[in-house]
C-alpha atoms as a PDB file:
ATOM      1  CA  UNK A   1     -21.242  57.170   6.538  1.00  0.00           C
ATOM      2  CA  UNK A   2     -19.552  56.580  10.421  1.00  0.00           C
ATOM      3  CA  UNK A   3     -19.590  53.081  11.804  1.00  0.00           C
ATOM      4  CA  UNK A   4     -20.141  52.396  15.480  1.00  0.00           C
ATOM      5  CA  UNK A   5     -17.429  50.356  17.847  1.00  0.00           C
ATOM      6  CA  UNK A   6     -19.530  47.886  17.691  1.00  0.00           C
ATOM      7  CA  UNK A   7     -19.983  48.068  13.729  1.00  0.00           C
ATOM      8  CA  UNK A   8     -16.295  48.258  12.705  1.00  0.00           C
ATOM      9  CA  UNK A   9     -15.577  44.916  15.898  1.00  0.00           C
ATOM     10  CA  UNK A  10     -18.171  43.315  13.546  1.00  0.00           C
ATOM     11  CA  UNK A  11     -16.479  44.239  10.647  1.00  0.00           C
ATOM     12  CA  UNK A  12     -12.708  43.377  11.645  1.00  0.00           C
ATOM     13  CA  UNK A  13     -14.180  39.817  13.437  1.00  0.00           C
ATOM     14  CA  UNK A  14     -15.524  38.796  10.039  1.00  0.00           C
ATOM     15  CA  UNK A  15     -12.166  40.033   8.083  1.00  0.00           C
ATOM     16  CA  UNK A  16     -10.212  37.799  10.425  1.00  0.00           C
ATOM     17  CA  UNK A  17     -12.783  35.039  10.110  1.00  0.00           C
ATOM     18  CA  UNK A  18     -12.449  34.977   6.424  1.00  0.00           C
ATOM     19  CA  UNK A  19      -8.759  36.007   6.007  1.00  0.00           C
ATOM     20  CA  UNK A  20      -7.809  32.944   8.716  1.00  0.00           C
ATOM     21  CA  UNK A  21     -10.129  30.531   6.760  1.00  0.00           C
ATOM     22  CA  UNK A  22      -8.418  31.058   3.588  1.00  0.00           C
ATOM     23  CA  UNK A  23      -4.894  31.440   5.437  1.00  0.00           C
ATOM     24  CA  UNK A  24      -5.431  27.916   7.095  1.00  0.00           C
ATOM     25  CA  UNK A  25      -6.903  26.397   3.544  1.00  0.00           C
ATOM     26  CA  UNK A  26      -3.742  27.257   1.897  1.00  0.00           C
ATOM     27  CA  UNK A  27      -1.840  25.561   4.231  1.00  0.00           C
ATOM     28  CA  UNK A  28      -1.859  21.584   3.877  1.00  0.00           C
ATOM     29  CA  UNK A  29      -3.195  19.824   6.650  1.00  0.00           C
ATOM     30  CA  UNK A  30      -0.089  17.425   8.442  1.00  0.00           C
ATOM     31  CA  UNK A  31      -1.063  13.826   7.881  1.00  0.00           C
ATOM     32  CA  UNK A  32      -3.150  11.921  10.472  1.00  0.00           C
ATOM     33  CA  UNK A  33      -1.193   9.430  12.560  1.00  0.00           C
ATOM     34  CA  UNK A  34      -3.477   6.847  11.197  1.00  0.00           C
ATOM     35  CA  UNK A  35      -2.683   8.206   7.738  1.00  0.00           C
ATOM     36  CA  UNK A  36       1.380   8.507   8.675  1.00  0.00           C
ATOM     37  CA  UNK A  37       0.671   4.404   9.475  1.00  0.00           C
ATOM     38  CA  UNK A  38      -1.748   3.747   6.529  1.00  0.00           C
ATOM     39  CA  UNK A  39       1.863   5.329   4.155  1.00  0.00           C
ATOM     40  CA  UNK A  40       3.983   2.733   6.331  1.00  0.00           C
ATOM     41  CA  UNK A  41       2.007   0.096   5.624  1.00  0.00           C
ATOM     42  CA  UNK A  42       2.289   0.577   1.529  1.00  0.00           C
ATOM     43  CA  UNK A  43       5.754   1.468   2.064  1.00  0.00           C
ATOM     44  CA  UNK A  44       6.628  -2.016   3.472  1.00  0.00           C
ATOM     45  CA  UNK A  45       4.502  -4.091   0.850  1.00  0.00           C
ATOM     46  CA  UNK A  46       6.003  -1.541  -1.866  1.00  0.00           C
ATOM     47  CA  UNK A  47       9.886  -2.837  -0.497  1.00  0.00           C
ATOM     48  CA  UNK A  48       8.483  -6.195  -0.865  1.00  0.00           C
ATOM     49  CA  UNK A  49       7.924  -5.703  -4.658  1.00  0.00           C
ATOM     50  CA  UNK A  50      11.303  -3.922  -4.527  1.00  0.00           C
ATOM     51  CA  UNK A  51      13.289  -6.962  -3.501  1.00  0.00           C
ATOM     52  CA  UNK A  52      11.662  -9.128  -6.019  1.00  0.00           C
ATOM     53  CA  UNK A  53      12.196  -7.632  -8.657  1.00  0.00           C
ATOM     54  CA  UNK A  54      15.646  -7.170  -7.925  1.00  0.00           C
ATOM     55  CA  UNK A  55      15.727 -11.287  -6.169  1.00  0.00           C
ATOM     56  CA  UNK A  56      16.938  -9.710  -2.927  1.00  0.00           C
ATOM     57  CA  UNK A  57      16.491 -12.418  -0.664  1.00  0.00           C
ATOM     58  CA  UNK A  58      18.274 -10.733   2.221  1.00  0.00           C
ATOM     59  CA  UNK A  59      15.467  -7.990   2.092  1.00  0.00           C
ATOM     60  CA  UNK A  60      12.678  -9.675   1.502  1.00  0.00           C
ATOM     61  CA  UNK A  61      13.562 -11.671   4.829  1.00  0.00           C
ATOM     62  CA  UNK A  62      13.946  -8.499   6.830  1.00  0.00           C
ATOM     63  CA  UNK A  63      10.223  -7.344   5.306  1.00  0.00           C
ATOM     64  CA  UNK A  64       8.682 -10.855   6.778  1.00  0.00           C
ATOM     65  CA  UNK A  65       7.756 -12.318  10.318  1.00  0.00           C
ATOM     66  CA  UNK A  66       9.869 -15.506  10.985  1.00  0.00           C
ATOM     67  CA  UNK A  67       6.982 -18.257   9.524  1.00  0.00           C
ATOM     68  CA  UNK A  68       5.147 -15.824   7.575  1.00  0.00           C
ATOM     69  CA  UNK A  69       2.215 -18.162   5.450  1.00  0.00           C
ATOM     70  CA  UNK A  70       1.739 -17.787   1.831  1.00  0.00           C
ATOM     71  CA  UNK A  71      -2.108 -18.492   0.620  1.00  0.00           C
ATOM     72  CA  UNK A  72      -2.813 -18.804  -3.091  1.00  0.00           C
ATOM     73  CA  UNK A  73      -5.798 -19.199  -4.287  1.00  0.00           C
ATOM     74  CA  UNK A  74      -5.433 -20.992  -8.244  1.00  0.00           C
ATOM     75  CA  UNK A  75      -7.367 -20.381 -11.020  1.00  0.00           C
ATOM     76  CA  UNK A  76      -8.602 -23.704 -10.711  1.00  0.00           C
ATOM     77  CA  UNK A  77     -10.113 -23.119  -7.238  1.00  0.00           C
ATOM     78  CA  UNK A  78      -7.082 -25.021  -5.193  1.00  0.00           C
ATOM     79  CA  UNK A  79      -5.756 -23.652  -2.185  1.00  0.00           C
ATOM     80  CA  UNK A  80      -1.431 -23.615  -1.933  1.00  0.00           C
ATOM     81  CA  UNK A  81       0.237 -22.876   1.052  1.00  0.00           C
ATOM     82  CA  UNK A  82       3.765 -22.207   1.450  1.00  0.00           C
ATOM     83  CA  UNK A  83       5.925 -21.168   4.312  1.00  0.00           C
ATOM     84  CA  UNK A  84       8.251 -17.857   4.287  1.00  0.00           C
ATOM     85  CA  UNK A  85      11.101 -20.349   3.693  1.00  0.00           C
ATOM     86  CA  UNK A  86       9.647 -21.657   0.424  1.00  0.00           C
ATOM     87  CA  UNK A  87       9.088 -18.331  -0.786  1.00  0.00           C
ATOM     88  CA  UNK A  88      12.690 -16.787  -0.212  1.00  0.00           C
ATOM     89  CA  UNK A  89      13.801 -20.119  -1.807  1.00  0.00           C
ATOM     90  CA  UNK A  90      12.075 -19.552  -4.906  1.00  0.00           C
ATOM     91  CA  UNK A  91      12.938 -15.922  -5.049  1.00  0.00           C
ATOM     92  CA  UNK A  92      16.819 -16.713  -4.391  1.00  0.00           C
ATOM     93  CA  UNK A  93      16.563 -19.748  -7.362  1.00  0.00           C
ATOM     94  CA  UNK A  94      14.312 -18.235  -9.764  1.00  0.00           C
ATOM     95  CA  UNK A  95      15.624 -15.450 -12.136  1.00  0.00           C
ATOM     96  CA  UNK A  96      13.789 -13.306 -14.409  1.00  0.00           C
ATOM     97  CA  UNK A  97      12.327  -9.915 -14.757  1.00  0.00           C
ATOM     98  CA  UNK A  98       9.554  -9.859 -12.194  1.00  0.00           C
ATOM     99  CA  UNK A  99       7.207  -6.900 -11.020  1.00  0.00           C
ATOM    100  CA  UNK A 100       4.292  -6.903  -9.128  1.00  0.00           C
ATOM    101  CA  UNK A 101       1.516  -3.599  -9.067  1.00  0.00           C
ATOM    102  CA  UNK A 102      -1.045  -2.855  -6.768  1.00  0.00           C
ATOM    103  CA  UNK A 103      -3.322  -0.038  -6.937  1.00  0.00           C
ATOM    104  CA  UNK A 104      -6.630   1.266  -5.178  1.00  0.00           C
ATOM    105  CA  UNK A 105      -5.229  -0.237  -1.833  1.00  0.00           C
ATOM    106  CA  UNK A 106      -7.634  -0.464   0.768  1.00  0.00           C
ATOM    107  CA  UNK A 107      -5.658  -0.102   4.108  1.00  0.00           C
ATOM    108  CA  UNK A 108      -6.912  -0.628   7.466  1.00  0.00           C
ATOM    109  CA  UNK A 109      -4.644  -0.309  10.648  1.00  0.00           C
ATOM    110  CA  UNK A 110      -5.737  -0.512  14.343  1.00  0.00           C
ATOM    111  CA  UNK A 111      -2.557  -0.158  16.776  1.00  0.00           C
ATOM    112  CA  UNK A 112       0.576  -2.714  15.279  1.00  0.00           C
ATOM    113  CA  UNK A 113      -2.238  -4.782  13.328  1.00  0.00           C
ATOM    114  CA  UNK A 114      -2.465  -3.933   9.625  1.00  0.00           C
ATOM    115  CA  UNK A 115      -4.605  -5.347   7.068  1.00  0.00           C
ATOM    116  CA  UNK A 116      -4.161  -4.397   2.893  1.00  0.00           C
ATOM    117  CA  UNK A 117      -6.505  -5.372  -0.021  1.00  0.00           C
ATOM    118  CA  UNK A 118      -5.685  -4.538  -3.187  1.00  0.00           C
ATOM    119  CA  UNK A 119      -5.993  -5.530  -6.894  1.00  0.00           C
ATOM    120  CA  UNK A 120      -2.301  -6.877  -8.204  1.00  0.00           C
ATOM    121  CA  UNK A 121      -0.728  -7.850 -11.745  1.00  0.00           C
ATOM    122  CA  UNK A 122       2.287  -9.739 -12.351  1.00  0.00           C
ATOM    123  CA  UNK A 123       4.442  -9.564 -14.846  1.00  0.00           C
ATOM    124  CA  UNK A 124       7.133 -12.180 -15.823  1.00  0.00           C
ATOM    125  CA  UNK A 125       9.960 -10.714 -18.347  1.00  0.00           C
ATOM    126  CA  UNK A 126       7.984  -8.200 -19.468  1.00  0.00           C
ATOM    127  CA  UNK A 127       4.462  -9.616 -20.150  1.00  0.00           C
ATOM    128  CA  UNK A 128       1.405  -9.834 -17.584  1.00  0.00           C
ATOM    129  CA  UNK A 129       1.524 -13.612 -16.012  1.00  0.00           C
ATOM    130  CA  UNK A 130      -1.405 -13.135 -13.820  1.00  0.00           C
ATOM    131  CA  UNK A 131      -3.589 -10.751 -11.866  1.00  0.00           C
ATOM    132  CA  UNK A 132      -5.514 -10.922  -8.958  1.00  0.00           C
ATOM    133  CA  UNK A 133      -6.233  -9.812  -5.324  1.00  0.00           C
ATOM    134  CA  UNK A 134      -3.338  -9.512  -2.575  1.00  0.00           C
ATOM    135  CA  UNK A 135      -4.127  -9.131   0.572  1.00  0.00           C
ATOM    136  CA  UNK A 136      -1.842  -8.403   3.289  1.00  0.00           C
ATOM    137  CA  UNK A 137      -1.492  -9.056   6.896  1.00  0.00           C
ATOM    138  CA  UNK A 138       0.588  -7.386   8.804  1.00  0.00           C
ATOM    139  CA  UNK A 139       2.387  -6.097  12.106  1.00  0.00           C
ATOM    140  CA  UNK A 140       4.397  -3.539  13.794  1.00  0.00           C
ATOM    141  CA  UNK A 141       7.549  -4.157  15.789  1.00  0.00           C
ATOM    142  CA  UNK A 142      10.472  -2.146  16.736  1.00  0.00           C
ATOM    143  CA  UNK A 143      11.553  -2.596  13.032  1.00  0.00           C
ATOM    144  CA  UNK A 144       8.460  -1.039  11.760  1.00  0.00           C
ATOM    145  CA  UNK A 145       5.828  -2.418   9.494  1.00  0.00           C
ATOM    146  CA  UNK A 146       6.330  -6.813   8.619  1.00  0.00           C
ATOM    147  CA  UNK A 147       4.055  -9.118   6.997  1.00  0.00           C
ATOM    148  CA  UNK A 148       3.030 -12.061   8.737  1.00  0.00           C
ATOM    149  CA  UNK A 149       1.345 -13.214   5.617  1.00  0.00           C
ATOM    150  CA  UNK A 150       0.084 -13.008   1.950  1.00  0.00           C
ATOM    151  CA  UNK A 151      -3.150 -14.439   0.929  1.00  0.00           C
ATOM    152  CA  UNK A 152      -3.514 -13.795  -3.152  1.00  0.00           C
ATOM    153  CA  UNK A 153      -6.077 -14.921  -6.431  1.00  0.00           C
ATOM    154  CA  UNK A 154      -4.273 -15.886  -9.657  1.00  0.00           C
ATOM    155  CA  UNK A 155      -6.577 -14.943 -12.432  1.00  0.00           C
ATOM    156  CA  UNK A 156      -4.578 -16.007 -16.027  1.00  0.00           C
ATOM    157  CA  UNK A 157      -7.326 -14.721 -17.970  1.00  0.00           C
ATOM    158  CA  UNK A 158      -9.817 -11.653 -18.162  1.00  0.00           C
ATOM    159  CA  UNK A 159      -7.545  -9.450 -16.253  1.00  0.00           C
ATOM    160  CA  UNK A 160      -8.862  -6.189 -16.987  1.00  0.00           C
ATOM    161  CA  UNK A 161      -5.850  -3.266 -18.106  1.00  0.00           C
ATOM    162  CA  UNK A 162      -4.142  -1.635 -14.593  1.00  0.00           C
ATOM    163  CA  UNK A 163      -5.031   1.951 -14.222  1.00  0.00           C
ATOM    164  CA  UNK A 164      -1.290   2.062 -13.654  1.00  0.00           C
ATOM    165  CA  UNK A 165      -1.061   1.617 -17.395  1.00  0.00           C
ATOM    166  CA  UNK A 166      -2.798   4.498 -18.359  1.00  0.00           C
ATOM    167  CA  UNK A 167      -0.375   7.101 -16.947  1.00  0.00           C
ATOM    168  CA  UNK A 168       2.073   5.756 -19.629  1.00  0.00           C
ATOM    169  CA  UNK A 169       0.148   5.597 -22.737  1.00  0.00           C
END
């Protein structure tokens, strides 16, 4: 059997189709920029958690716009507000073993304006306080990624198990 020019061009232009489709399907695609800021985003609300557990006032400051607002919505359907000062007060005063969890964050960033919604639990010493909804706002400056606030729901009962939970059973 011979092949014409034409037949074997054919021939090599669909090996190099198919061997640079699979080449460049190996190869992980480089995050978006508006993935690289979605991963900033979680990163600062993630050092947020970080510094309460550990009470670390200093760094929790550094992760919040001067006058930050803190919205919680009760279980008994009353609105709390509280000023960045309050909460750094209560974090420096208040001891105990505390760790917050999101997971299935929905993250939406336009320019320096951020926006994250995600289910929570709390857990005080060991045992779930409270779950909920956090949702955060927040900005970019030259120190990256701050929040400018925290609206949250405490829910003290019904909270359904964190998928978080299964990866350690």
């Amino acid at each position: 059997m011979t092949f014409s020019p034409i037949s074997l061009r054919a021939i090599g232009l669909l090996a190099l189709t198919t061997f640079g489709s699979l080449a460049q399907a190996a190869v992980p695609a480089a995050p978006s920029q508006h993935e690289q800021a979605q991963r900033e985003v979680l990163a600062s609300v993630d050092a947020l958690f970080d510094a309460m557990a550990a009470h670390d006032v200093a760094a929790a400051r550094k992760l919040l716009v001067p006058g930050a607002s803190f919205v919680v919505l009760r279980p008994d359907g009353r609105v709390l507000m509280e000023r960045d000062s309050e909460f750094l007060k209560t974090l420096g005063t208040q001891k105990g073993d505390w760790r917050e969890r999101i997971w299935s964050p929905q993250v939406l960033v336009q320019g320096n304006l951020a926006q994250v919604w995600a289910p929570y639990d709390f857990h005080l010493d060991g045992k779930l306080s409270h779950c909920g909804i956090d949702s955060f706002a927040m900005t970019r400056d030259a120190s990256g990624w701050r929040i400018a606030g925290i609206s949250y729901s405490v829910q003290t009962q019904g909270c359904a198990p964190s998928p978080l939970d299964a990866a350690t059973r």
